[in-house]
N, C-alpha and C. Protein backbone atom coordinates (compact mmCIF):
# COMPACT_ATOMS: atom_id res chain seq x y z
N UNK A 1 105.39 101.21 37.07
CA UNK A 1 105.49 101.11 38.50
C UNK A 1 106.96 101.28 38.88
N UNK A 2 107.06 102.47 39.80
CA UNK A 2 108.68 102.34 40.37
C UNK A 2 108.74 101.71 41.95
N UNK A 3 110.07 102.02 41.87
CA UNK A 3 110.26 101.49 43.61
C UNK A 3 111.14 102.67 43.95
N UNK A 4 110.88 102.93 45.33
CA UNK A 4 111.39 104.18 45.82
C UNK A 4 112.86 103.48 46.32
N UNK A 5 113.86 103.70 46.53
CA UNK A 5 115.35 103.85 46.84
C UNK A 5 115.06 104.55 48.26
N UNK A 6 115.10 103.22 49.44
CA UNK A 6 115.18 104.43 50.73
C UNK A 6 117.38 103.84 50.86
N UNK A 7 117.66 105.06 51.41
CA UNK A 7 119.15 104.85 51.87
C UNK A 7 119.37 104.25 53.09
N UNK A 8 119.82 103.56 53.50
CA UNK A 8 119.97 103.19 54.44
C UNK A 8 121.21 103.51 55.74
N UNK A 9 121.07 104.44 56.74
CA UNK A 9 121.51 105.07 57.23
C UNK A 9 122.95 103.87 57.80
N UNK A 10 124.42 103.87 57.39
CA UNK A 10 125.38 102.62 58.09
C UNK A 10 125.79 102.95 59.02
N UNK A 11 125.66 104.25 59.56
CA UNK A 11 125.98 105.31 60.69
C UNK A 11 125.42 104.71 62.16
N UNK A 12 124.03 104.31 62.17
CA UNK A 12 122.69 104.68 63.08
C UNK A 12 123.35 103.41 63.86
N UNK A 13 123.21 103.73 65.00
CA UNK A 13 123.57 102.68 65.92
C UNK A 13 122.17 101.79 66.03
N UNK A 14 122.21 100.49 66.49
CA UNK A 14 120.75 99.94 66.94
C UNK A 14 119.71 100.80 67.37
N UNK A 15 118.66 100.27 66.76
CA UNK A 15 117.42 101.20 67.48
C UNK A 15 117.38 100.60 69.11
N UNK A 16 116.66 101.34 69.47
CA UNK A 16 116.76 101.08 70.88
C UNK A 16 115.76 100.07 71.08
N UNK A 17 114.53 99.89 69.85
CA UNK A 17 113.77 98.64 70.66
C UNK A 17 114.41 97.28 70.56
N UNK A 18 116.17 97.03 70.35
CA UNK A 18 116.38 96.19 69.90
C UNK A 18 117.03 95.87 70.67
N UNK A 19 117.11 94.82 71.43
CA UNK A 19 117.64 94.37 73.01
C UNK A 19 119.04 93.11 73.45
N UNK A 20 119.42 93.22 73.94
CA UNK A 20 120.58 92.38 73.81
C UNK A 20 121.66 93.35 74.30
N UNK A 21 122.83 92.56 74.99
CA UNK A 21 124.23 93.17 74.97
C UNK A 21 124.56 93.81 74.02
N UNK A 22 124.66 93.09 72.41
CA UNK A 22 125.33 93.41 71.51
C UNK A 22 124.97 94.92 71.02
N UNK A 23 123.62 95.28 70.93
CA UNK A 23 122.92 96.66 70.96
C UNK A 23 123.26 97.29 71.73
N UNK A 24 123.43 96.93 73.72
CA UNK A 24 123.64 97.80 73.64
C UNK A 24 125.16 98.31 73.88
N UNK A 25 126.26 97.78 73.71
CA UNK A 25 127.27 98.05 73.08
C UNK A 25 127.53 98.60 72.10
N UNK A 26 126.79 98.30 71.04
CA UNK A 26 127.09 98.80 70.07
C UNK A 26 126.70 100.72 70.23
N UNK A 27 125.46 100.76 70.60
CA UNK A 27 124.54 101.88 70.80
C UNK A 27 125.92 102.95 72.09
N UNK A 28 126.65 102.60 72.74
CA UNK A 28 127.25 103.05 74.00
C UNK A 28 128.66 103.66 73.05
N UNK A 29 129.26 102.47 72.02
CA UNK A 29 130.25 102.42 71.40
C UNK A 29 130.25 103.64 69.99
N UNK A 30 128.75 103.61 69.44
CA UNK A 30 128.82 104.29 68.25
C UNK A 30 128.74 106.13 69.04
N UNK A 31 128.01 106.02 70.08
CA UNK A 31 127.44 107.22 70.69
C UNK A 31 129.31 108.23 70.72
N UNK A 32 130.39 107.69 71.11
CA UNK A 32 131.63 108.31 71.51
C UNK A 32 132.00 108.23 69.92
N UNK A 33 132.05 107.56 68.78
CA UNK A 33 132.58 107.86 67.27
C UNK A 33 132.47 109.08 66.95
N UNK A 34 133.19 109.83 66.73
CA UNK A 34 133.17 110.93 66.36
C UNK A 34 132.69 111.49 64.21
N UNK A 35 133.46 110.09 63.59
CA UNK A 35 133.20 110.68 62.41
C UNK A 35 132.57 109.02 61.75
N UNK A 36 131.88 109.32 60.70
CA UNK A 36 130.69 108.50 59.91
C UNK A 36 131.91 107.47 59.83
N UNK A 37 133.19 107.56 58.98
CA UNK A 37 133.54 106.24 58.42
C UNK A 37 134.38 105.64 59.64
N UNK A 38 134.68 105.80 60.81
CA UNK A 38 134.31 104.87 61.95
C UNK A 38 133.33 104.06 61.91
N UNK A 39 132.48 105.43 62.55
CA UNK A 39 130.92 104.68 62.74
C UNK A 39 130.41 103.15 61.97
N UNK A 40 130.49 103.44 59.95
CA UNK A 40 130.21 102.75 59.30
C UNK A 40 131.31 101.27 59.59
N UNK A 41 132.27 101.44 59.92
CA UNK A 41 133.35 100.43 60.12
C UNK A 41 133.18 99.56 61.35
N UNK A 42 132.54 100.29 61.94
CA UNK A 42 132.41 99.38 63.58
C UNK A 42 131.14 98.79 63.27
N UNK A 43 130.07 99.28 62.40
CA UNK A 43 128.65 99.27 62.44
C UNK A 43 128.67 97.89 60.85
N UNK A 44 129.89 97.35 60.53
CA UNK A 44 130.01 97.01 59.27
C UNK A 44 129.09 95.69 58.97
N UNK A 45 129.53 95.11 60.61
CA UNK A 45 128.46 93.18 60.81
C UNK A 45 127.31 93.33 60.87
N UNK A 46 126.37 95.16 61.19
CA UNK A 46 125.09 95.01 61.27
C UNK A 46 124.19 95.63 59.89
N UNK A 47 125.22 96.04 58.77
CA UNK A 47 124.71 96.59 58.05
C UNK A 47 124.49 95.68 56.58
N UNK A 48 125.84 94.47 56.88
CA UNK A 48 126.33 93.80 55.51
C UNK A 48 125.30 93.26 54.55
N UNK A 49 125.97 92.37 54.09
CA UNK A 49 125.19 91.15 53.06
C UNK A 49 123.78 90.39 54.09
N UNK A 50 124.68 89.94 55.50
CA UNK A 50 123.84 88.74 56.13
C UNK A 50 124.52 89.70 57.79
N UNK A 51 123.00 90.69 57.76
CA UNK A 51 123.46 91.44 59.09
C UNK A 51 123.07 90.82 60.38
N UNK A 52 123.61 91.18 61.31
CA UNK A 52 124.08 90.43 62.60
C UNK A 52 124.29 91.51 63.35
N UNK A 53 123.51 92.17 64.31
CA UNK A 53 124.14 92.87 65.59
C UNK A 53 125.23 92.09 66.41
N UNK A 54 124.85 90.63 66.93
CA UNK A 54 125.77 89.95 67.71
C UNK A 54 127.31 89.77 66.65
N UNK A 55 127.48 89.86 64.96
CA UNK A 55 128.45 90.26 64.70
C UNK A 55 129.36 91.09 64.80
N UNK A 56 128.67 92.34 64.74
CA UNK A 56 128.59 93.21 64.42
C UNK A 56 130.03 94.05 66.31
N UNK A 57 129.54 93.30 67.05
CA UNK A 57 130.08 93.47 68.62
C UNK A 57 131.58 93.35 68.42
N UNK A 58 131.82 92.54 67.75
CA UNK A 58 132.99 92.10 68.40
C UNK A 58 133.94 92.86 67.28
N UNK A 59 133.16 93.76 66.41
CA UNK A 59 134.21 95.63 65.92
C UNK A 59 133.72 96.34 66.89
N UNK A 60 133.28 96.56 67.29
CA UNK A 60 132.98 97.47 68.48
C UNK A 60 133.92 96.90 69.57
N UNK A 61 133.79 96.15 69.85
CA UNK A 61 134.88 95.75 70.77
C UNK A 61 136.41 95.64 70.74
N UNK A 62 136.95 95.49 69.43
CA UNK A 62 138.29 95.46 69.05
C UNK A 62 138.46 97.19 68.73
N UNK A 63 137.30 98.01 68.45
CA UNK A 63 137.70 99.42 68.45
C UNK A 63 137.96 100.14 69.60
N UNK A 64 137.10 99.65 70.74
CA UNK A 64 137.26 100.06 71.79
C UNK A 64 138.61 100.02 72.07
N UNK A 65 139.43 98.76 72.16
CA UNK A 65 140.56 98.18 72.15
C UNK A 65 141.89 99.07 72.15
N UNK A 66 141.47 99.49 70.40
CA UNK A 66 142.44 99.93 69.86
C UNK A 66 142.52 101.71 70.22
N UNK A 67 141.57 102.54 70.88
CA UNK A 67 141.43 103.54 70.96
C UNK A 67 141.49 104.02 72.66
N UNK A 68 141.80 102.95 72.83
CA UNK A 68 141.95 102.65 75.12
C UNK A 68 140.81 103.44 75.66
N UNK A 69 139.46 103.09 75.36
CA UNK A 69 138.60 103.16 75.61
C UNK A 69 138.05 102.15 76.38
N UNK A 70 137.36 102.28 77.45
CA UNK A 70 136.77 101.66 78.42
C UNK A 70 135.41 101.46 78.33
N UNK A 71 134.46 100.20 78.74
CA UNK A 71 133.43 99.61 78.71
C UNK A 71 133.03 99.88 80.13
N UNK A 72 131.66 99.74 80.45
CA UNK A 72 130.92 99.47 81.90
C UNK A 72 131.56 97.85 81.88
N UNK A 73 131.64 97.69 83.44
CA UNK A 73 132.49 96.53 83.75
C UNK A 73 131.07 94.36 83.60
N UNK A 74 129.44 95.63 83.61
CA UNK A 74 128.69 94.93 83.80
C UNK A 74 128.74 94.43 81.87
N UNK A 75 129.22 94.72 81.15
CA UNK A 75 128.78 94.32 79.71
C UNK A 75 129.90 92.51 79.70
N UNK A 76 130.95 92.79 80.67
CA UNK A 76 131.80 91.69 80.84
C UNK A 76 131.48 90.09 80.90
N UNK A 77 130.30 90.10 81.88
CA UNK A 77 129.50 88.43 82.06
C UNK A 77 128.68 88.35 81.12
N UNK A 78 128.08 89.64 80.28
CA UNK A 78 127.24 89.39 79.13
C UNK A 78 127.33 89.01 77.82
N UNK A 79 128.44 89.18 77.58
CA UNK A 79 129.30 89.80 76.49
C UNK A 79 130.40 87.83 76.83
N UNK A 80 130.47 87.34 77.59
CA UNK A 80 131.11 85.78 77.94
C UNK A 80 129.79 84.97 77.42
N UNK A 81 128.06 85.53 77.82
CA UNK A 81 127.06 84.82 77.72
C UNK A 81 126.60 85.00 76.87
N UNK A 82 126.71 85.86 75.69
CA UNK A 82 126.65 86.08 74.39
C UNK A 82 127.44 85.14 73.33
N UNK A 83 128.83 85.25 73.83
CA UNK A 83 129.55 84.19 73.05
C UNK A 83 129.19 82.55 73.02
N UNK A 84 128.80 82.34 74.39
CA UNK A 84 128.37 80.86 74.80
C UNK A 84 127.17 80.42 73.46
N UNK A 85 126.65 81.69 73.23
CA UNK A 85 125.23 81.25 72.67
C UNK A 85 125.62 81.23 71.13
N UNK A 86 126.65 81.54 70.59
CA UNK A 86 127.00 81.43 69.24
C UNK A 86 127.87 80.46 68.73
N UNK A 87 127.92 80.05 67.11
CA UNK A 87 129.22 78.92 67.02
C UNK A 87 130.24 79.30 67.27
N UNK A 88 130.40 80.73 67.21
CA UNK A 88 132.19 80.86 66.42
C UNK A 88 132.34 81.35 68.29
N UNK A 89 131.83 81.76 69.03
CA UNK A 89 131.77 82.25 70.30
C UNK A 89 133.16 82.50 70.62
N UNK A 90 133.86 81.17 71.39
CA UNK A 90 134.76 80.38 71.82
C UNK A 90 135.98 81.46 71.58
N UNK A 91 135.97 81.57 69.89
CA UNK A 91 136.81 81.49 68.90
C UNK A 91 136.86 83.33 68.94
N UNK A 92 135.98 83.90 69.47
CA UNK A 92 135.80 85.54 68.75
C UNK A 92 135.90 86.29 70.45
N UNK A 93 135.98 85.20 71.70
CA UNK A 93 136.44 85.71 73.09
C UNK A 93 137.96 85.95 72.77
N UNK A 94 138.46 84.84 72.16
CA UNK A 94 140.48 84.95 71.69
C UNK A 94 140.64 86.59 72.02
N UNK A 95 139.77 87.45 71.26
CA UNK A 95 140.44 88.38 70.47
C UNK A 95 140.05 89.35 71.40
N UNK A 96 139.08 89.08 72.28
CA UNK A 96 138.43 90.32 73.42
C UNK A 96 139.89 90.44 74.39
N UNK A 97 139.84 91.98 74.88
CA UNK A 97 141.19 92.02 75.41
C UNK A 97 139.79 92.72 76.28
N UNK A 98 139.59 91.91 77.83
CA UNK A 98 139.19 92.32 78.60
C UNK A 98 139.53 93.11 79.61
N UNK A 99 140.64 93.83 79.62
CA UNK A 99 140.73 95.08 80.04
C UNK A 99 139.86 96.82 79.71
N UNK A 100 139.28 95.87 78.54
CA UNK A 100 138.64 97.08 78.08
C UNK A 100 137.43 97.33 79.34
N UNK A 101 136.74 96.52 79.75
CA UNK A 101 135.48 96.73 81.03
C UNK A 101 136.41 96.94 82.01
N UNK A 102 135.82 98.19 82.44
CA UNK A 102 136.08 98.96 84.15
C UNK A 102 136.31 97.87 85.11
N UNK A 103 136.95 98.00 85.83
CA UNK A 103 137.31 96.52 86.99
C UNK A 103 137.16 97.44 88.27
């Protein structure tokens, strides 16, 4: 008896039936990456050991950052109500440089 080896694509942004801010950030964020080992780097919290889309946000968000790329301004109160709902929350807003959402 074997087992088939499927690959697992680290590229693929969230599927779309998968709902939340963090998707769709991520899904808005991977769509402008131009090359895979971005992609795989921003996509790194949803692919790991112990995957996490809501991890997975806040590289997408520090890439945005670093590349002066701009967010829809509506991901801003979601993306505050996302953090509320996690432990490290508090602790992983520090690092959001909210200039990135349209004002």
């Amino acid at each position: 008896m074997s087992t088939a080896f499927i690959p697992v694509d680290r590229t693929a942004p969230p599927a779309a039936s998968i709902k939340g801010v963090a998707a769709d950030i991520l899904r808005d964020v991977v769509a402008r990456i131009d090359n895979d080992d971005d992609k795989e780097r921003v996509l790194s919290g949803a692919y790991g050991p112990e995957p996490s889309i809501d991890d997975a946000v806040w590289d997408a968000l520090d890439y945005v950052r670093v590349k002066g790329w701009k967010l829809d301004k509506s991901y801003k109160p979601r993306i505050i109500e996302l953090a509320a709902t996690l432990d490290y929350g508090e602790d992983a807003l520090e690092y959001v440089d909210f200039s990135i959402f349209d004002d």
